[in-house]
N, C-alpha and C. Protein backbone atom coordinates (compact mmCIF):
# COMPACT_ATOMS: atom_id res chain seq x y z
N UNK A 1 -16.63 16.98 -62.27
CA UNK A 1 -15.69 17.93 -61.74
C UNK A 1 -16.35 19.23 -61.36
N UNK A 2 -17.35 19.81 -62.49
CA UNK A 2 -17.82 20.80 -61.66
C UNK A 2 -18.52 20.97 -60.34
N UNK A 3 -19.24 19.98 -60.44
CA UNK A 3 -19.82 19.88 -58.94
C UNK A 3 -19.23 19.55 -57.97
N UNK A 4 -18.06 18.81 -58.35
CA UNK A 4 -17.44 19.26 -57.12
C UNK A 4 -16.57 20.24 -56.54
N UNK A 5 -16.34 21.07 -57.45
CA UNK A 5 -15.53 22.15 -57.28
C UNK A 5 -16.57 23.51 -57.28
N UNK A 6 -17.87 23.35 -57.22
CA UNK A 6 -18.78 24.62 -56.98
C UNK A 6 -18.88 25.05 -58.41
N UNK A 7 -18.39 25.04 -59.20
CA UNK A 7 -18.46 25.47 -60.68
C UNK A 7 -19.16 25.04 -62.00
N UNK A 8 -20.61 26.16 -62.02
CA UNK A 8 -21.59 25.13 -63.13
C UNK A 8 -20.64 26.41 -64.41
N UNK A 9 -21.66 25.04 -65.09
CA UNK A 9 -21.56 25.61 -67.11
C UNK A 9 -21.81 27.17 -66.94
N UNK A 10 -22.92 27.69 -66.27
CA UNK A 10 -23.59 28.63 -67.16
C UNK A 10 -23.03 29.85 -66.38
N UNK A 11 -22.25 29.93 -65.97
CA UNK A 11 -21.16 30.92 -65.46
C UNK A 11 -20.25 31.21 -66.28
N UNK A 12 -20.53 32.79 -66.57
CA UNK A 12 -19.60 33.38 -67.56
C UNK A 12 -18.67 34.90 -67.10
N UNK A 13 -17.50 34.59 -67.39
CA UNK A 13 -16.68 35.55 -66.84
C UNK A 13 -17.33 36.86 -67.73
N UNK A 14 -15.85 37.88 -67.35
CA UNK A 14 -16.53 39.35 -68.03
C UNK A 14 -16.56 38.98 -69.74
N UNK A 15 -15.45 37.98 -70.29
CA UNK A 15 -15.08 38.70 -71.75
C UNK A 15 -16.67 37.31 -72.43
N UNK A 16 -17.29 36.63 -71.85
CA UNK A 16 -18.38 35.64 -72.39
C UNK A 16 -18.28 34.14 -72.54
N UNK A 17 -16.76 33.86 -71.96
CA UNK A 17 -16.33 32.61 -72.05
C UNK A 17 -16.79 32.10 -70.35
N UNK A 18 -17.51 30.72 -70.64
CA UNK A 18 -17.90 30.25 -69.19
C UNK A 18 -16.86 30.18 -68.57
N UNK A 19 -17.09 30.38 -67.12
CA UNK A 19 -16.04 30.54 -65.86
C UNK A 19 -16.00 29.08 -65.94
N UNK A 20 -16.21 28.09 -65.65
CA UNK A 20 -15.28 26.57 -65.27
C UNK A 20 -14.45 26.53 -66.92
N UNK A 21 -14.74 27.12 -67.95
CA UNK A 21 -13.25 26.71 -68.93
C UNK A 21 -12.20 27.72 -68.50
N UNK A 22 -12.45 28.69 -67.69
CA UNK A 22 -11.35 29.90 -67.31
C UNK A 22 -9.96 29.06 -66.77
N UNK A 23 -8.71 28.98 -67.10
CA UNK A 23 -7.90 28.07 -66.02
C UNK A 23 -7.57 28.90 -65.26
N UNK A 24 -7.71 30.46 -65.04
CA UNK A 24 -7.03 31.07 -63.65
C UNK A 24 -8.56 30.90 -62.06
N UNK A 25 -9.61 30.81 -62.89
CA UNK A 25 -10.89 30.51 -62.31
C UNK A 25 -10.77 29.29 -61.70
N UNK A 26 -10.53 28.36 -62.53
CA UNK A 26 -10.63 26.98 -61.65
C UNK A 26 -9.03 26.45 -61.10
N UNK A 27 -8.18 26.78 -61.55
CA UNK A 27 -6.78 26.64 -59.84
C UNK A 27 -7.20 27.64 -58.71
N UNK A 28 -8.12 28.56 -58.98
CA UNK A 28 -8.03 29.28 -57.47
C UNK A 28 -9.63 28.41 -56.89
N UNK A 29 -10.05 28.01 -57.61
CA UNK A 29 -11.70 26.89 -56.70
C UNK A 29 -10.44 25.76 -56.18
N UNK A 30 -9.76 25.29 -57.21
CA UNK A 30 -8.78 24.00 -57.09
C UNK A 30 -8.02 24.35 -55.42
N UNK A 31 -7.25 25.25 -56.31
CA UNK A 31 -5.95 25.73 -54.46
C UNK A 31 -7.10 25.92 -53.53
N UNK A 32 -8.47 26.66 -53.41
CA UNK A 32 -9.37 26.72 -52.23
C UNK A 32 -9.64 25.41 -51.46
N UNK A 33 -10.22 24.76 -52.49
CA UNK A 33 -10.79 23.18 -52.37
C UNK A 33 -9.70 22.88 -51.52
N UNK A 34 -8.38 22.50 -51.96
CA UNK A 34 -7.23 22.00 -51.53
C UNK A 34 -6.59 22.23 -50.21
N UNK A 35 -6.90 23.92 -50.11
CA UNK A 35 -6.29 24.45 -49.08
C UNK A 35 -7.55 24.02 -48.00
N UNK A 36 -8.76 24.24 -48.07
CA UNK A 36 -10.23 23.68 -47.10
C UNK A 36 -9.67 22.32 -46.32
N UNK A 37 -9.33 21.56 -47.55
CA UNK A 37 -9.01 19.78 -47.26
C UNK A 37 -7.63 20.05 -46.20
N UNK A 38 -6.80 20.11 -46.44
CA UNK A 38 -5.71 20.83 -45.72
C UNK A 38 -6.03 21.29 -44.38
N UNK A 39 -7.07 22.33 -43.58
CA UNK A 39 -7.78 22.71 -43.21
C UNK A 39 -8.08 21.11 -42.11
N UNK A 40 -9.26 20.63 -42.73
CA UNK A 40 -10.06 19.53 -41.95
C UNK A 40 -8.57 18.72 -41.40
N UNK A 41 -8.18 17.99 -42.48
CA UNK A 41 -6.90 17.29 -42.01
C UNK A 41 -6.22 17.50 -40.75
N UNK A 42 -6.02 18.88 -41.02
CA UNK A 42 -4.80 19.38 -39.40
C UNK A 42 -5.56 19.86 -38.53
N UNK A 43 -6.63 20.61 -38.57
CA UNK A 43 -7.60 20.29 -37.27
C UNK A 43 -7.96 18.62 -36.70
N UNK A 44 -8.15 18.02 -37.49
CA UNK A 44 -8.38 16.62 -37.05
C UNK A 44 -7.18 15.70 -36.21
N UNK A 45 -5.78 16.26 -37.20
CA UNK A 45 -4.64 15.79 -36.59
C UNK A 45 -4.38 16.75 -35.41
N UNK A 46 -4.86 17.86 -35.16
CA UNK A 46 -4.66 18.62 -33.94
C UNK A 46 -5.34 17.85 -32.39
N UNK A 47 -7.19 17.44 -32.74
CA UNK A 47 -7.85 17.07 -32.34
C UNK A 47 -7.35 15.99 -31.66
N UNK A 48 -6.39 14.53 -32.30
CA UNK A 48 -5.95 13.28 -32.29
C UNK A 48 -4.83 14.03 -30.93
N UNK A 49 -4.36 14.65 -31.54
CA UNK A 49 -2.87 15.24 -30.71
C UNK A 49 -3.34 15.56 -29.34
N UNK A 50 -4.43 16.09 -29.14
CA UNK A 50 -5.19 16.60 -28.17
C UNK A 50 -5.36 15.50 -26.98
N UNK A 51 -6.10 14.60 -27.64
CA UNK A 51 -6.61 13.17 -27.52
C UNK A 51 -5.23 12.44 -26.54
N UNK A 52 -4.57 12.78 -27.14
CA UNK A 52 -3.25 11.73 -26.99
C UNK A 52 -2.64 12.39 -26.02
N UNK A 53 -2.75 13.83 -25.96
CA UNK A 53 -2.23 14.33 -24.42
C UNK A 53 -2.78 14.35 -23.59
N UNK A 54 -4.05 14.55 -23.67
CA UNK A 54 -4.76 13.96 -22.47
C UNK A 54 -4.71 12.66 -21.90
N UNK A 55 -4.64 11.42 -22.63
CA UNK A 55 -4.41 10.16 -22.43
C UNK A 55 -3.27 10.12 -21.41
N UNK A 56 -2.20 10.86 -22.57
CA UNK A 56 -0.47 10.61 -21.63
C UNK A 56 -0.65 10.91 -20.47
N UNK A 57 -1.51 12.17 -20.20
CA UNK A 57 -1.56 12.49 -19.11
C UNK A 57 -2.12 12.22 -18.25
N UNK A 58 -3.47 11.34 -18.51
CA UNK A 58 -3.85 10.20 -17.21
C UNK A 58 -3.29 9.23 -17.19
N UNK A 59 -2.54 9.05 -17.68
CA UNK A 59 -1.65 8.11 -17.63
C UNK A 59 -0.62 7.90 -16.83
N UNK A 60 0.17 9.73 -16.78
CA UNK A 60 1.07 10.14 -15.73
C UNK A 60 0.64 9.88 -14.10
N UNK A 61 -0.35 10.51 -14.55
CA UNK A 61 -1.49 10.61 -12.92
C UNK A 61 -1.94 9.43 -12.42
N UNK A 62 -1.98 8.23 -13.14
CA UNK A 62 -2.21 7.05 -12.93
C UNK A 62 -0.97 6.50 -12.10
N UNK A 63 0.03 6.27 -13.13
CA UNK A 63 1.35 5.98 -12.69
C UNK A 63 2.02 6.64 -11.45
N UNK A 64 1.88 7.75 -11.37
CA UNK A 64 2.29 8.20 -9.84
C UNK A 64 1.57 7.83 -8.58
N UNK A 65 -0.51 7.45 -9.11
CA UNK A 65 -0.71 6.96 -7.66
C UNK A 65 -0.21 5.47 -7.33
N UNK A 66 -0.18 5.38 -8.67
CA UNK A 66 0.33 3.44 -8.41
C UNK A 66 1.98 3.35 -7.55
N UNK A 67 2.59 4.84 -7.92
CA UNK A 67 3.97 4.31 -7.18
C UNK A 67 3.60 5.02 -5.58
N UNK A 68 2.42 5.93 -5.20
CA UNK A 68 2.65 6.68 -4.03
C UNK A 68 1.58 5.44 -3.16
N UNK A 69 0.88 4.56 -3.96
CA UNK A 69 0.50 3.38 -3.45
C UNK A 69 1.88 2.47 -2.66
N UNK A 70 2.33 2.17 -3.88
CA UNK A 70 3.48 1.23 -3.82
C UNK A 70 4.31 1.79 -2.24
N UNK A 71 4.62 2.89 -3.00
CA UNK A 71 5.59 3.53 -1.84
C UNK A 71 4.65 3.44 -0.39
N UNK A 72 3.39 3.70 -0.14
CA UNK A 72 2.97 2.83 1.41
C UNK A 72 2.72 2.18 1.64
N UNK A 73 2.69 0.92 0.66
CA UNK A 73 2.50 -0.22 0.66
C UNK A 73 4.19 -0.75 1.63
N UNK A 74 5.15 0.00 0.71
CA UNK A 74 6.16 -0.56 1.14
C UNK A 74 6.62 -0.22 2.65
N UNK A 75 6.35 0.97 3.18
CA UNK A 75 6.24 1.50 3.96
C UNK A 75 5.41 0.71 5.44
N UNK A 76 4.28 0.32 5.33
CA UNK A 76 3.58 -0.83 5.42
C UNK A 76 4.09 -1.38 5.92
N UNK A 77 4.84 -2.29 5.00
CA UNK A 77 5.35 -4.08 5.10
C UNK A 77 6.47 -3.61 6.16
N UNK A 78 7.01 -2.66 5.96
CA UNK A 78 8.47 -2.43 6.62
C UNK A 78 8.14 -1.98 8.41
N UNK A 79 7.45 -1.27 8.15
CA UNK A 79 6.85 -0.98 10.18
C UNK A 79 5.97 -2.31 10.44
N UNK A 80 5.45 -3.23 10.08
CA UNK A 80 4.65 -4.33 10.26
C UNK A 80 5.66 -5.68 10.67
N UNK A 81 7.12 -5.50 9.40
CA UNK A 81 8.03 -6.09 9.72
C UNK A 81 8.72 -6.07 11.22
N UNK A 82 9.03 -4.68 10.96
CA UNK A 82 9.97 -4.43 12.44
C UNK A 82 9.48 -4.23 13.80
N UNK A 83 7.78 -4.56 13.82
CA UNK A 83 7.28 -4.32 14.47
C UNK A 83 7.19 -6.64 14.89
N UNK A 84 7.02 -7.02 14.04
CA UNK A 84 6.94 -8.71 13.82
C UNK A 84 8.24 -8.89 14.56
N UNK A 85 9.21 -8.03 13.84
CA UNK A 85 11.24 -8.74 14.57
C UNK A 85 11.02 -8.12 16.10
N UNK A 86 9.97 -7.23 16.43
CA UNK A 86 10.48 -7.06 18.31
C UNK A 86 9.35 -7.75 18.56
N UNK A 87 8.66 -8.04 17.88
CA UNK A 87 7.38 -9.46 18.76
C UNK A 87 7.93 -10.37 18.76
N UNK A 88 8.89 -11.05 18.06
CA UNK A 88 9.64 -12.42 17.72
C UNK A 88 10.75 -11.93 18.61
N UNK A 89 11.86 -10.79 18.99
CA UNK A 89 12.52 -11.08 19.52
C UNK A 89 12.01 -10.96 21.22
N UNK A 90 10.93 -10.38 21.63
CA UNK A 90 10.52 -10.76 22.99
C UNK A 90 9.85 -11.98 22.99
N UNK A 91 9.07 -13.07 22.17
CA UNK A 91 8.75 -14.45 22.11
C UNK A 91 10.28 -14.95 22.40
N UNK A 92 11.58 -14.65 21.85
CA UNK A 92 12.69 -15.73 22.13
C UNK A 92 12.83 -15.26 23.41
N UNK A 93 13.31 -13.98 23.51
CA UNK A 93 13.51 -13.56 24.81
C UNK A 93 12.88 -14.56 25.80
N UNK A 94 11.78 -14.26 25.78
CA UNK A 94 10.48 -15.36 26.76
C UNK A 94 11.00 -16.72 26.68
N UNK A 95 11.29 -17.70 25.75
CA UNK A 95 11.21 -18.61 25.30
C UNK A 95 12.81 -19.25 26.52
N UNK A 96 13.77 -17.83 26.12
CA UNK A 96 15.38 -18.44 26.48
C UNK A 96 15.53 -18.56 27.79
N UNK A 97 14.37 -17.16 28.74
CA UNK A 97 13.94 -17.47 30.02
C UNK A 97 13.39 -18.35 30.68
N UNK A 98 13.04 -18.85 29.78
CA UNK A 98 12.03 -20.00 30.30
C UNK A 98 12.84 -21.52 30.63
N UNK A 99 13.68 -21.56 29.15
CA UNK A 99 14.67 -22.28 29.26
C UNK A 99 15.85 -22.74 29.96
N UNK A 100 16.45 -21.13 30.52
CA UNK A 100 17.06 -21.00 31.77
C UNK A 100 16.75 -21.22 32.99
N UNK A 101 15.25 -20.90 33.17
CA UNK A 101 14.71 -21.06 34.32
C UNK A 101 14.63 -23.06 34.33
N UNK A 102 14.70 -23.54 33.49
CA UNK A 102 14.29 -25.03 33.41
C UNK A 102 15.33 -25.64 33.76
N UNK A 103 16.86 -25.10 33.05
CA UNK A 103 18.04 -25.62 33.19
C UNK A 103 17.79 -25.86 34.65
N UNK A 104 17.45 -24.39 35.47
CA UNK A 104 17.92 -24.29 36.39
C UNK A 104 17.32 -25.33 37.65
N UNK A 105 16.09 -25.47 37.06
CA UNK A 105 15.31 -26.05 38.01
C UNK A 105 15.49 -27.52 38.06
N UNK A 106 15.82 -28.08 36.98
CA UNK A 106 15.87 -29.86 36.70
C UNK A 106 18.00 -29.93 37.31
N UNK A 107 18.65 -28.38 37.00
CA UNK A 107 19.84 -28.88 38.02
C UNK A 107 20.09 -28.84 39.43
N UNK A 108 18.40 -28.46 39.93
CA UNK A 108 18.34 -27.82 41.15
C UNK A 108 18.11 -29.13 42.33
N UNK A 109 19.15 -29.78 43.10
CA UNK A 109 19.09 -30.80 43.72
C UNK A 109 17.77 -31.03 44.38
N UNK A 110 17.24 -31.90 44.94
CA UNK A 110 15.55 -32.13 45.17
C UNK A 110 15.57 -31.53 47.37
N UNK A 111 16.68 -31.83 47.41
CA UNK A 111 16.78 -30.97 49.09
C UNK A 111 16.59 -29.65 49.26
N UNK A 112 16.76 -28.89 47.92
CA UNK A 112 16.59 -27.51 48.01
C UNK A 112 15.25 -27.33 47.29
N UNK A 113 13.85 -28.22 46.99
CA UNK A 113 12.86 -28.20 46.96
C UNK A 113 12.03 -27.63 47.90
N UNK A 114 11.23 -26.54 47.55
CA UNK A 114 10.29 -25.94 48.93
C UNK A 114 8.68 -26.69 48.61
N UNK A 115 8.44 -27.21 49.93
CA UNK A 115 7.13 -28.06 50.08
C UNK A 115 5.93 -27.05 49.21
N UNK A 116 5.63 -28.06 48.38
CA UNK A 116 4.02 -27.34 47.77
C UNK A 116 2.69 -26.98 48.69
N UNK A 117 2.29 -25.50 47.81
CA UNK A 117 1.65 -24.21 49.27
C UNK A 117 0.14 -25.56 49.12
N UNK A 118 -0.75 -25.51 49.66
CA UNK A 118 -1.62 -25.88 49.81
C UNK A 118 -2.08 -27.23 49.64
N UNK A 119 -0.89 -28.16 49.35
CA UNK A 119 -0.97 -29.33 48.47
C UNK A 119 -1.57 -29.34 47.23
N UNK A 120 -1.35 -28.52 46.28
CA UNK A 120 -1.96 -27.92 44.89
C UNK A 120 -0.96 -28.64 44.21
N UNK A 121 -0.89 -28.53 42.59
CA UNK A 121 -0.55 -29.48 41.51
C UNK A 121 1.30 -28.77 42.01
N UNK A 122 1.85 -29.87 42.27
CA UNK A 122 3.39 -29.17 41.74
C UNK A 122 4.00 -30.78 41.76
N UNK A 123 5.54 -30.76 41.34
CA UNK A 123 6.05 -31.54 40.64
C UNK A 123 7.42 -31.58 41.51
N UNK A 124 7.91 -32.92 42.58
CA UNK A 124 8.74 -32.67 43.23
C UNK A 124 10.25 -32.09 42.94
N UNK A 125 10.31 -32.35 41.26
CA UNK A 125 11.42 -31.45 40.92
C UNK A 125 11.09 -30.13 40.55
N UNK A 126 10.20 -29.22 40.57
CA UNK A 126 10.06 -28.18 40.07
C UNK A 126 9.77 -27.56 41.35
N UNK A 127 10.57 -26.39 41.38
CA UNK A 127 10.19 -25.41 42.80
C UNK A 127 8.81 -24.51 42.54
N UNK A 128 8.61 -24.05 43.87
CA UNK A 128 7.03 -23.67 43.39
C UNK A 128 7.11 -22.61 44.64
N UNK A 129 6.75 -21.20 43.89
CA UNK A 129 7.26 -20.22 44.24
C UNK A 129 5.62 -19.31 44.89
N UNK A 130 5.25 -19.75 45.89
CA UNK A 130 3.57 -19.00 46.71
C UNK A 130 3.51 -17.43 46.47
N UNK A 131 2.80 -16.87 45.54
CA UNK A 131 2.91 -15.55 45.28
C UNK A 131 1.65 -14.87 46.64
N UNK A 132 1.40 -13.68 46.41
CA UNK A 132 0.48 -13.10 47.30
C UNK A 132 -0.67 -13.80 47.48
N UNK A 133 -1.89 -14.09 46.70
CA UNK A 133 -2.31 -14.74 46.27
C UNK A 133 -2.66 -15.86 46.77
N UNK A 134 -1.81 -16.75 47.27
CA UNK A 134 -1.79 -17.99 47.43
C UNK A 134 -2.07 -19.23 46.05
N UNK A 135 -1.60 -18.26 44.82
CA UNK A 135 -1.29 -19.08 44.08
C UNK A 135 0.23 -19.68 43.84
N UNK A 136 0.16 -21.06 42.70
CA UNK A 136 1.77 -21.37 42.61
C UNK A 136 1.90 -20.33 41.57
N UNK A 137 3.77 -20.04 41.72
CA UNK A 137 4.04 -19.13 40.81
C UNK A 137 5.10 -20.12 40.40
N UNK A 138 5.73 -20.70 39.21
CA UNK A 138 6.41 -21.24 38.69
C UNK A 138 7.24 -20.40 37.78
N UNK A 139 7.27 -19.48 37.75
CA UNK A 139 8.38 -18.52 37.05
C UNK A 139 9.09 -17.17 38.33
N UNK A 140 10.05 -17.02 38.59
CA UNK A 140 10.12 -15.67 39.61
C UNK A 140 9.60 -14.42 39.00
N UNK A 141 9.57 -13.50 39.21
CA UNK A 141 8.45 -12.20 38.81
C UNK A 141 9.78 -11.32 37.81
N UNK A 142 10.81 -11.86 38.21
CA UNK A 142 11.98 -11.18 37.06
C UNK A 142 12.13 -11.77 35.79
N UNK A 143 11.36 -12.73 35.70
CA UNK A 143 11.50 -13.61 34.27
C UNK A 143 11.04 -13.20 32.87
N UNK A 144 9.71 -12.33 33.46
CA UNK A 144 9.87 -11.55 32.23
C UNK A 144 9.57 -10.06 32.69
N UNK A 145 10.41 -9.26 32.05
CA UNK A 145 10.82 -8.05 32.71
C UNK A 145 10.28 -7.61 31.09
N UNK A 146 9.07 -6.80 31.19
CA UNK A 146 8.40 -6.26 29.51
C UNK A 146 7.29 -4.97 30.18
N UNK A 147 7.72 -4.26 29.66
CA UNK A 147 6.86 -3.17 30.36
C UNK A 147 5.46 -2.76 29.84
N UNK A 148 4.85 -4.32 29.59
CA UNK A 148 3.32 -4.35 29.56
C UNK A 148 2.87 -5.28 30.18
N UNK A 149 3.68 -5.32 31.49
CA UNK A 149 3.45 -6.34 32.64
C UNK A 149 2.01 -6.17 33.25
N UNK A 150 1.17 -7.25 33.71
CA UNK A 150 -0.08 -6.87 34.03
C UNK A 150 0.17 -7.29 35.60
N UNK A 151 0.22 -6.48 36.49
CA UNK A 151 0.00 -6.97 37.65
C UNK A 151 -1.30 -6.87 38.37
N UNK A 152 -1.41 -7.30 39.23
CA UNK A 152 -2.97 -7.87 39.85
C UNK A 152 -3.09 -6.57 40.89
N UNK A 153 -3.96 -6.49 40.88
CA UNK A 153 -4.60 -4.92 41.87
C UNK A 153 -4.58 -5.37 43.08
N UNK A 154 -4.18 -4.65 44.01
CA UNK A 154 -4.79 -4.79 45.73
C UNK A 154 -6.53 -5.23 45.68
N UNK A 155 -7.06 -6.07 45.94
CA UNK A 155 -7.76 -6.37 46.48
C UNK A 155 -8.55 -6.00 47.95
N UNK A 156 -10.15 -6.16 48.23
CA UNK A 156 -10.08 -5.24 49.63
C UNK A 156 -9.88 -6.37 50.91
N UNK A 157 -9.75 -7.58 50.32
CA UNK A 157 -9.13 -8.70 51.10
C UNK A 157 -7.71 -8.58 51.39
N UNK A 158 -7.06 -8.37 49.97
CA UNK A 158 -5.15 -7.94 50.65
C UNK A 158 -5.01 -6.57 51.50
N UNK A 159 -6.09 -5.95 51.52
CA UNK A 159 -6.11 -4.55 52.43
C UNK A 159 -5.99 -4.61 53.69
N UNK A 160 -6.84 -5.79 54.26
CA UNK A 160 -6.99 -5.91 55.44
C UNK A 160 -6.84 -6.75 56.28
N UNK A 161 -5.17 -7.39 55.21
CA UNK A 161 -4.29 -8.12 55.93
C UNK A 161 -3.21 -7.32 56.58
């Protein structure tokens, strides 16, 4: 006990009696000791506390990029989507024209057939429509009406017709 409380034998108060038999001598080494331990403890539990708010708090910071991810992720999918529903609805578009144009052509009696331009590939039921060019055109030029139409440039041959 004395050694651990700092208190040898040969320590003697004023009246000649050694200081570790004193009992007001050794509760105040005791309450010191005690109060020291006390001391380490709640700094340590301060330290932990410390620890743990910092954690929470990358934690926070974590969690918000994961939702400001999320959130353009979702963002993302949604202009990629609606950008997919007007590519899909000009593919039907295309698709219903095409279809119409077919109705029209297989109800189109074979007398109102115009002779194929050059004797090139055509099909006596399908009309065949000689663009500038002198290619067949098998669709009329209104069929698809999309304003990323590519049309063909003047040429210095169509110039100087």
């Amino acid at each position: 006990m004395e050694a651990l409380f700092g208190i040898s034998a040969e320590e003697e108060d004023t009246h000649g009696t050694p200081k570790s038999q004193n009992p007001t001598n050794r509760r105040e080494k005791v309450a010191k000791y005690l109060s020291n331990e006390k001391e380490k403890r709640m700094s340590s539990k301060i330290s932990v506390d410390k620890q743990h708010l910092h954690l929470a708090r990358e934690d926070l910071v974590l969690k918000r990029k994961m939702m400001e991810t999320s959130d353009n992720v979702d963002q993302q999918f949604i202009s990629n989507t609606s950008k997919m529903t007007k590519t899909m609805e000009n593919v039907g578009n295309a698709f219903t024209c095409c279809f119409d144009l077919m109705k029209k052509i297989y109800e189109t009696p074979q007398a109102n057939v115009p002779p194929a331009v050059h004797g090139n590939f055509s099909h006596p039921s399908m009309p065949v429509y000689p663009d500038r060019h002198g290619f067949h055109q098998y669709f009329p030029s209104n069929c698809f009406n999309t304003s990323n139409n590519i049309k063909p440039s003047a040429s210095s041959s169509d110039k100087d017709d």
